[in-house]
PDB file of N, CA and C in Angstrom:
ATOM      1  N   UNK A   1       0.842  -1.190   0.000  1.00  0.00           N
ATOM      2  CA  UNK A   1       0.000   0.000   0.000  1.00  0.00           C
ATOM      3  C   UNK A   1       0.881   1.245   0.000  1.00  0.00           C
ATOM      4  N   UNK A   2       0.704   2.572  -0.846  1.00  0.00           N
ATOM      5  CA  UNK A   2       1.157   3.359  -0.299  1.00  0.00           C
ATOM      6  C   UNK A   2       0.451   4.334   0.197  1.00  0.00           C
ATOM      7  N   UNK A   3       1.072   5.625   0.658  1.00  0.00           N
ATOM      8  CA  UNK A   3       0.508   6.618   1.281  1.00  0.00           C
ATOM      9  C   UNK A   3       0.208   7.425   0.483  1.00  0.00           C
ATOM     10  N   UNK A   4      -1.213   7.896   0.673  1.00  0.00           N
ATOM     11  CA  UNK A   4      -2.401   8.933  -0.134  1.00  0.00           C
ATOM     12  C   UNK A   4      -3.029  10.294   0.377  1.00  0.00           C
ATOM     13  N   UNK A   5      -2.756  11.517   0.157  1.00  0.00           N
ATOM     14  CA  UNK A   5      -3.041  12.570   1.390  1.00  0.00           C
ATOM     15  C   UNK A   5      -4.313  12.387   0.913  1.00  0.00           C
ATOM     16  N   UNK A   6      -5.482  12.163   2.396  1.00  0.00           N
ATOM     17  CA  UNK A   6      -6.691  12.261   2.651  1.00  0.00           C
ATOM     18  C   UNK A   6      -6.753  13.791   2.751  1.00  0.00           C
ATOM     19  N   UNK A   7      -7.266  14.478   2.120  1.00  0.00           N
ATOM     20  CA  UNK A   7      -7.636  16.109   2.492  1.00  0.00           C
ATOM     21  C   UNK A   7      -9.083  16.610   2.489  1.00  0.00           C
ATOM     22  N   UNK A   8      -9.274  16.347   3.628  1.00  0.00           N
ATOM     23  CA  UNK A   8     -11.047  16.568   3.994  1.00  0.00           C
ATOM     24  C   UNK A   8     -10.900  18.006   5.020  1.00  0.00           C
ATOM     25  N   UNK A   9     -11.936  19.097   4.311  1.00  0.00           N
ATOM     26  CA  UNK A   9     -12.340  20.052   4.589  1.00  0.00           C
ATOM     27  C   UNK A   9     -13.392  20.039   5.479  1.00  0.00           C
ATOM     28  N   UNK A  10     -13.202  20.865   6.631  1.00  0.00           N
ATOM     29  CA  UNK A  10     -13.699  20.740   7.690  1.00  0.00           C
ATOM     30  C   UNK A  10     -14.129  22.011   8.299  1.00  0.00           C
ATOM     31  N   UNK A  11     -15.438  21.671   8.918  1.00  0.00           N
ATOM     32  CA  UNK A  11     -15.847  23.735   9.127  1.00  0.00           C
ATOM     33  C   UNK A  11     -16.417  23.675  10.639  1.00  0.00           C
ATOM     34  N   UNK A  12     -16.135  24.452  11.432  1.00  0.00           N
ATOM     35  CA  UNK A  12     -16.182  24.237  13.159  1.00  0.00           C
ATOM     36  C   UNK A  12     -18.111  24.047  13.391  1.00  0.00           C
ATOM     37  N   UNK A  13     -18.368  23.575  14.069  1.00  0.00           N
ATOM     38  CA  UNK A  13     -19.702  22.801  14.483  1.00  0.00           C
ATOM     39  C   UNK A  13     -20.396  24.666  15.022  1.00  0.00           C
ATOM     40  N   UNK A  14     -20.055  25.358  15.656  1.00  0.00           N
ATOM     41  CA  UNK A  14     -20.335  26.566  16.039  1.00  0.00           C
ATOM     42  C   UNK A  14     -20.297  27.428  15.112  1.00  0.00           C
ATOM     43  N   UNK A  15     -19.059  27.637  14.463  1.00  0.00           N
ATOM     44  CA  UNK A  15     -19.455  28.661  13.244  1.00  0.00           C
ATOM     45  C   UNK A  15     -19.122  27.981  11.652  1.00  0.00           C
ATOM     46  N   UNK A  16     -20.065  27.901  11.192  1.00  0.00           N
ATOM     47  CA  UNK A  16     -20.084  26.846  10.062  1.00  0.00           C
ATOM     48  C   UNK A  16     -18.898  27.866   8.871  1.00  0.00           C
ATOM     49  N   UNK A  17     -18.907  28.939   9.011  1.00  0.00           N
ATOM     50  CA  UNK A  17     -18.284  29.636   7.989  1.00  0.00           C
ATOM     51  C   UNK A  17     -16.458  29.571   8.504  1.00  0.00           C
ATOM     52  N   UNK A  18     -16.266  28.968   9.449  1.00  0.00           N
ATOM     53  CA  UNK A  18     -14.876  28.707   9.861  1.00  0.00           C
ATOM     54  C   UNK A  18     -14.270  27.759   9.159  1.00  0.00           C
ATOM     55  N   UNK A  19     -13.600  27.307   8.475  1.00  0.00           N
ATOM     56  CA  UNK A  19     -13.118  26.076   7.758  1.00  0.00           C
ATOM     57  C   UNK A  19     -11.863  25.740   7.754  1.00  0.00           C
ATOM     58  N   UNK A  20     -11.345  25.014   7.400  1.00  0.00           N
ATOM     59  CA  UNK A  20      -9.758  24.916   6.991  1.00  0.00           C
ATOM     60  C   UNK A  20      -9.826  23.238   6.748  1.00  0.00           C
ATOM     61  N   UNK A  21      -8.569  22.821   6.069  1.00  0.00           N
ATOM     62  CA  UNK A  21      -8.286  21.496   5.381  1.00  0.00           C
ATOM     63  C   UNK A  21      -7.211  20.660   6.378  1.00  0.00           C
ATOM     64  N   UNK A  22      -7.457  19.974   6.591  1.00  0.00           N
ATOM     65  CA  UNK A  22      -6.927  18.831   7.816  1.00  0.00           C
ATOM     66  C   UNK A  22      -6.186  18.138   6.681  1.00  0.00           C
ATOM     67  N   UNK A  23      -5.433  17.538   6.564  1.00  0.00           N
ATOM     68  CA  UNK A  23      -4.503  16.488   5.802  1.00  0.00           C
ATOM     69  C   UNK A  23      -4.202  15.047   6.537  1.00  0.00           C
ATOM     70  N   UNK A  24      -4.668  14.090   6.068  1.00  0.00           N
ATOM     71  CA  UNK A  24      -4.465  13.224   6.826  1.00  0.00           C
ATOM     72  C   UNK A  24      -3.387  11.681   5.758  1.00  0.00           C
ATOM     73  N   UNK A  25      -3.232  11.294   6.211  1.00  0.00           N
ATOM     74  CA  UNK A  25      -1.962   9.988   5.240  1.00  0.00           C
ATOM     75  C   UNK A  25      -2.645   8.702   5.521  1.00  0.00           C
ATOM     76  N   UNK A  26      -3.201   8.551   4.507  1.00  0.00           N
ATOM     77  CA  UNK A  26      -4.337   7.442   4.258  1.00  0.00           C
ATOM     78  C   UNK A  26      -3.650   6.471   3.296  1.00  0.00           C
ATOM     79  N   UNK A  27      -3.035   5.116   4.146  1.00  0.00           N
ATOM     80  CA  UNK A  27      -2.719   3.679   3.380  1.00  0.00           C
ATOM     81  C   UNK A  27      -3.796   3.807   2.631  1.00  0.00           C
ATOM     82  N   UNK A  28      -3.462   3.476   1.535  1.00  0.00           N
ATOM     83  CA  UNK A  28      -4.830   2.731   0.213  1.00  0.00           C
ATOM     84  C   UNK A  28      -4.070   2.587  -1.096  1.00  0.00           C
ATOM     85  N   UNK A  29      -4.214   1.557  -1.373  1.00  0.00           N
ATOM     86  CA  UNK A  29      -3.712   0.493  -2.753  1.00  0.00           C
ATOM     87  C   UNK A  29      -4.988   0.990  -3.723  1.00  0.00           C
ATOM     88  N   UNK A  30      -4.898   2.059  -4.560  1.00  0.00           N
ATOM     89  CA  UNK A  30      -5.886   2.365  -5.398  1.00  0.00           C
ATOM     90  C   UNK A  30      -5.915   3.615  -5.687  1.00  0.00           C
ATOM     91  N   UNK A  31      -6.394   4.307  -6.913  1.00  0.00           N
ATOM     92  CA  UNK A  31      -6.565   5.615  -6.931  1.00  0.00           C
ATOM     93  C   UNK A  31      -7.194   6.541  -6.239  1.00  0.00           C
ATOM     94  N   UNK A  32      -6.666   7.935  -6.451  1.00  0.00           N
ATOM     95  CA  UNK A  32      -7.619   8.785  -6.105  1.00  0.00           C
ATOM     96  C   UNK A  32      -8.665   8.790  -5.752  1.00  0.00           C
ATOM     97  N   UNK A  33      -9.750   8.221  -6.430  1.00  0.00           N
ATOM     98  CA  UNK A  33     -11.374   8.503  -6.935  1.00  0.00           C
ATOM     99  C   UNK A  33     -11.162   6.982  -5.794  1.00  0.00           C
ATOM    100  N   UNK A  34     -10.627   6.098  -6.169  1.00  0.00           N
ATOM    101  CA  UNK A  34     -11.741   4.852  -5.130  1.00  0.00           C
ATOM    102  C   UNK A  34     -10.850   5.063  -3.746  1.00  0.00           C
ATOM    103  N   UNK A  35      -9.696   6.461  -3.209  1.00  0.00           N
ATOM    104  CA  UNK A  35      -9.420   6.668  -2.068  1.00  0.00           C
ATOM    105  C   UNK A  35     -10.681   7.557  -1.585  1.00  0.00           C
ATOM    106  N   UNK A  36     -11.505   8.119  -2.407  1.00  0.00           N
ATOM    107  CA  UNK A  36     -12.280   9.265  -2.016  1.00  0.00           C
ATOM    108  C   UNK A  36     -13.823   8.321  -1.950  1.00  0.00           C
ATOM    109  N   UNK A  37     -13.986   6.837  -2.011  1.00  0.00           N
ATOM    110  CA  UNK A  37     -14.970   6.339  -2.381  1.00  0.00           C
ATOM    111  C   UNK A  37     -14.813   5.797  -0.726  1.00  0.00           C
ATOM    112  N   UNK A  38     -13.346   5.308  -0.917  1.00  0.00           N
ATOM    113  CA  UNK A  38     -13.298   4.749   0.732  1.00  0.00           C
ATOM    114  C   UNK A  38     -13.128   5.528   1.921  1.00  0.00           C
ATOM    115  N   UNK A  39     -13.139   6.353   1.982  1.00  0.00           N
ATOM    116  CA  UNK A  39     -12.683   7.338   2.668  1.00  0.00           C
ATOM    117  C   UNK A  39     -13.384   7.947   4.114  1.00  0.00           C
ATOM    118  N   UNK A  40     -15.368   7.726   4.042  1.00  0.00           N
ATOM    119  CA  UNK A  40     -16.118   7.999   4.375  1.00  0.00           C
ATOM    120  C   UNK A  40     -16.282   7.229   6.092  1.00  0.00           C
ATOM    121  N   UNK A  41     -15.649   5.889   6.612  1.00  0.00           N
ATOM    122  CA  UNK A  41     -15.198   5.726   7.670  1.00  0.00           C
ATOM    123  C   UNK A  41     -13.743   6.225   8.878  1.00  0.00           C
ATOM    124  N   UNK A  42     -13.181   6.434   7.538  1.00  0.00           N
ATOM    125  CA  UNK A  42     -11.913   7.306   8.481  1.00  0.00           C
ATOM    126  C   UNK A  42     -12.421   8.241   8.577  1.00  0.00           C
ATOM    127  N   UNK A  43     -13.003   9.242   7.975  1.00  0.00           N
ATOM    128  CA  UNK A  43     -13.691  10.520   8.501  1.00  0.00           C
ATOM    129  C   UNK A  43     -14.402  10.490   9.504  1.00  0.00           C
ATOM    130  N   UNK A  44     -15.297   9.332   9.358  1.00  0.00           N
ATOM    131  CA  UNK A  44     -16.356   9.346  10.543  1.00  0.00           C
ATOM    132  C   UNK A  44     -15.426   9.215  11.932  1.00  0.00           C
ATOM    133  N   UNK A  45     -14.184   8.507  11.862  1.00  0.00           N
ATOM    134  CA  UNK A  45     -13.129   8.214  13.176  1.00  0.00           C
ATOM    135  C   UNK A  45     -13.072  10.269  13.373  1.00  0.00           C
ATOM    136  N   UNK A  46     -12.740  10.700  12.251  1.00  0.00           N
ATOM    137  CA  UNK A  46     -11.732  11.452  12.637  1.00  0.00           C
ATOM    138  C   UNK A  46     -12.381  12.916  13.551  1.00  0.00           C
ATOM    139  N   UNK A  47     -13.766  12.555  12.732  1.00  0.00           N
ATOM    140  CA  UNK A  47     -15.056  13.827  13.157  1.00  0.00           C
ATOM    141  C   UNK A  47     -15.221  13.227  14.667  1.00  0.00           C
ATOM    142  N   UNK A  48     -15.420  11.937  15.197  1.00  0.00           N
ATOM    143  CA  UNK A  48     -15.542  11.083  16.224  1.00  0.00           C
ATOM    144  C   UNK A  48     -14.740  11.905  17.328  1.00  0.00           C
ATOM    145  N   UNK A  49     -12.976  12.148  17.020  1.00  0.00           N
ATOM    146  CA  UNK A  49     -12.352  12.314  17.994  1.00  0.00           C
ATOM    147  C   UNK A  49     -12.155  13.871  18.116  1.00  0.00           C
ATOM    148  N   UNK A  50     -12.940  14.408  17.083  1.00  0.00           N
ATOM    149  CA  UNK A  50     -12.653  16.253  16.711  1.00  0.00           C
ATOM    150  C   UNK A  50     -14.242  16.617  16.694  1.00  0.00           C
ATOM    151  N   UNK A  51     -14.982  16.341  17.765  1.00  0.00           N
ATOM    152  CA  UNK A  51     -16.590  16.503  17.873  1.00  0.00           C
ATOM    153  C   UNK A  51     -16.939  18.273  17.439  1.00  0.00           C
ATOM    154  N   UNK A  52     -16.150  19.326  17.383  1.00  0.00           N
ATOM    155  CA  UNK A  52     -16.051  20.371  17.466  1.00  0.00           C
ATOM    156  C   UNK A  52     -16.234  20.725  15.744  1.00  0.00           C
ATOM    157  N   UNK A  53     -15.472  19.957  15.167  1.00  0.00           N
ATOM    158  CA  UNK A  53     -15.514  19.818  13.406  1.00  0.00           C
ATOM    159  C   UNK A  53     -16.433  18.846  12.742  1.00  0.00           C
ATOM    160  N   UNK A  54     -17.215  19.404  11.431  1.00  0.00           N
ATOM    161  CA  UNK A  54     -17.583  18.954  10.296  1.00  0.00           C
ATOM    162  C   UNK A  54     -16.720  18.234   9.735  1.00  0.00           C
ATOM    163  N   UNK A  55     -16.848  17.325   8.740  1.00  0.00           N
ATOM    164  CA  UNK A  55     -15.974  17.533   7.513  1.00  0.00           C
ATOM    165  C   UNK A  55     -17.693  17.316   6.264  1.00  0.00           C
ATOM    166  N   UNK A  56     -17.041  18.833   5.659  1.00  0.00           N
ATOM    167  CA  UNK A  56     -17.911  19.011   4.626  1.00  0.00           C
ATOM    168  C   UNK A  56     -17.678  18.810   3.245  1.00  0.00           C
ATOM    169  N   UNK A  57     -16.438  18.455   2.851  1.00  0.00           N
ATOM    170  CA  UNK A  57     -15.563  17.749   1.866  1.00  0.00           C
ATOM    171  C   UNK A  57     -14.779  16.780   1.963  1.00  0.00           C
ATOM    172  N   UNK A  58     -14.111  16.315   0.638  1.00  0.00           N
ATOM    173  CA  UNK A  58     -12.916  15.646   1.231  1.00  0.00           C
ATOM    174  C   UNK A  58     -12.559  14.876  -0.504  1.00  0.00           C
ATOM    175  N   UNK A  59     -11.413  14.627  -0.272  1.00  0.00           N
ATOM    176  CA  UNK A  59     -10.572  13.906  -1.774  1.00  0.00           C
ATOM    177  C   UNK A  59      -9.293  14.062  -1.508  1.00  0.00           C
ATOM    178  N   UNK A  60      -9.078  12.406  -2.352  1.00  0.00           N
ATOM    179  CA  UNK A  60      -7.639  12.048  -2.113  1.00  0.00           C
ATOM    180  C   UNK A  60      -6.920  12.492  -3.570  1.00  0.00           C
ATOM    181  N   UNK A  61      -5.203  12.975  -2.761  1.00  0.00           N
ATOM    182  CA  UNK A  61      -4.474  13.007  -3.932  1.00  0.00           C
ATOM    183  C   UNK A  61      -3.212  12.616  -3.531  1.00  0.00           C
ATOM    184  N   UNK A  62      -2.256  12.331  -4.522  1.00  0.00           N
ATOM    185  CA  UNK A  62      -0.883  11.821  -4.183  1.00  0.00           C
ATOM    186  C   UNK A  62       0.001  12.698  -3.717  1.00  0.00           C
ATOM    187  N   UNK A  63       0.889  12.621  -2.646  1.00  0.00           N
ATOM    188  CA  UNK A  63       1.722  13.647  -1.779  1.00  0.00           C
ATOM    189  C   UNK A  63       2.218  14.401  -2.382  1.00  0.00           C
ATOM    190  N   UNK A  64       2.504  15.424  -2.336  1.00  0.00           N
ATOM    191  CA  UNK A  64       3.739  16.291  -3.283  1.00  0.00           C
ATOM    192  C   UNK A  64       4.779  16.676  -2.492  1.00  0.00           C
ATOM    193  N   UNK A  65       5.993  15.649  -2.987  1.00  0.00           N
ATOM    194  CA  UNK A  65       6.928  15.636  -2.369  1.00  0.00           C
ATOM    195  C   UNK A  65       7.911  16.635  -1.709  1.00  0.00           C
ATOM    196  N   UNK A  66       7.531  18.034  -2.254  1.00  0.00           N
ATOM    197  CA  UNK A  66       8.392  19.036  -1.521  1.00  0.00           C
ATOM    198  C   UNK A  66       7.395  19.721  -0.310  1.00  0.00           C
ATOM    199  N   UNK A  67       6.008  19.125   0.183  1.00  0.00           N
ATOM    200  CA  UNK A  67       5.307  19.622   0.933  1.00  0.00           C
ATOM    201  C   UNK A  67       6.015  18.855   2.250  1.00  0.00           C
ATOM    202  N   UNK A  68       5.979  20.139   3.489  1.00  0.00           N
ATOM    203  CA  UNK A  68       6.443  19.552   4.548  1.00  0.00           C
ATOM    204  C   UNK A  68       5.370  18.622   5.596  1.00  0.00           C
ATOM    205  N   UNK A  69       5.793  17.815   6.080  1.00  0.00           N
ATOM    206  CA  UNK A  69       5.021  16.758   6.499  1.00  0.00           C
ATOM    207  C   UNK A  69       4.450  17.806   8.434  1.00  0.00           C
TER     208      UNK A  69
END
């Protein structure tokens, strides 16, 4: 498997117009489109442990290697 940045957009439960993009490194053996098909239980973890955040988007893309981790 390699690593896939999960990037699900997320907007605060109090003020919905607050947002910003969480990045997360999602193992998955598959493209883009079927990382963004599977994707919909790790979110639910991630909204789970961040009760304060939405996620009102989200899609996978491959790392870009000069981005700092």
């Amino acid at each position: 498997m390699n690593p896939i940045d999960l990037v699900v957009t997320v907007c605060a439960v109090l003020s919905p117009a607050t947002c910003e993009e969480q990045h997360l490194v999602f193992n998955f053996a598959g493209s883009p489109t079927q990382c963004a098909m599977a994707a919909p239980p790790y979110i639910a973890q991630w909204v789970g442990d961040h009760p304060k955040w939405q996620a009102v988007r989200w899609r996978c893309e491959y790392p870009h290697p000069n981005d700092k981790a």
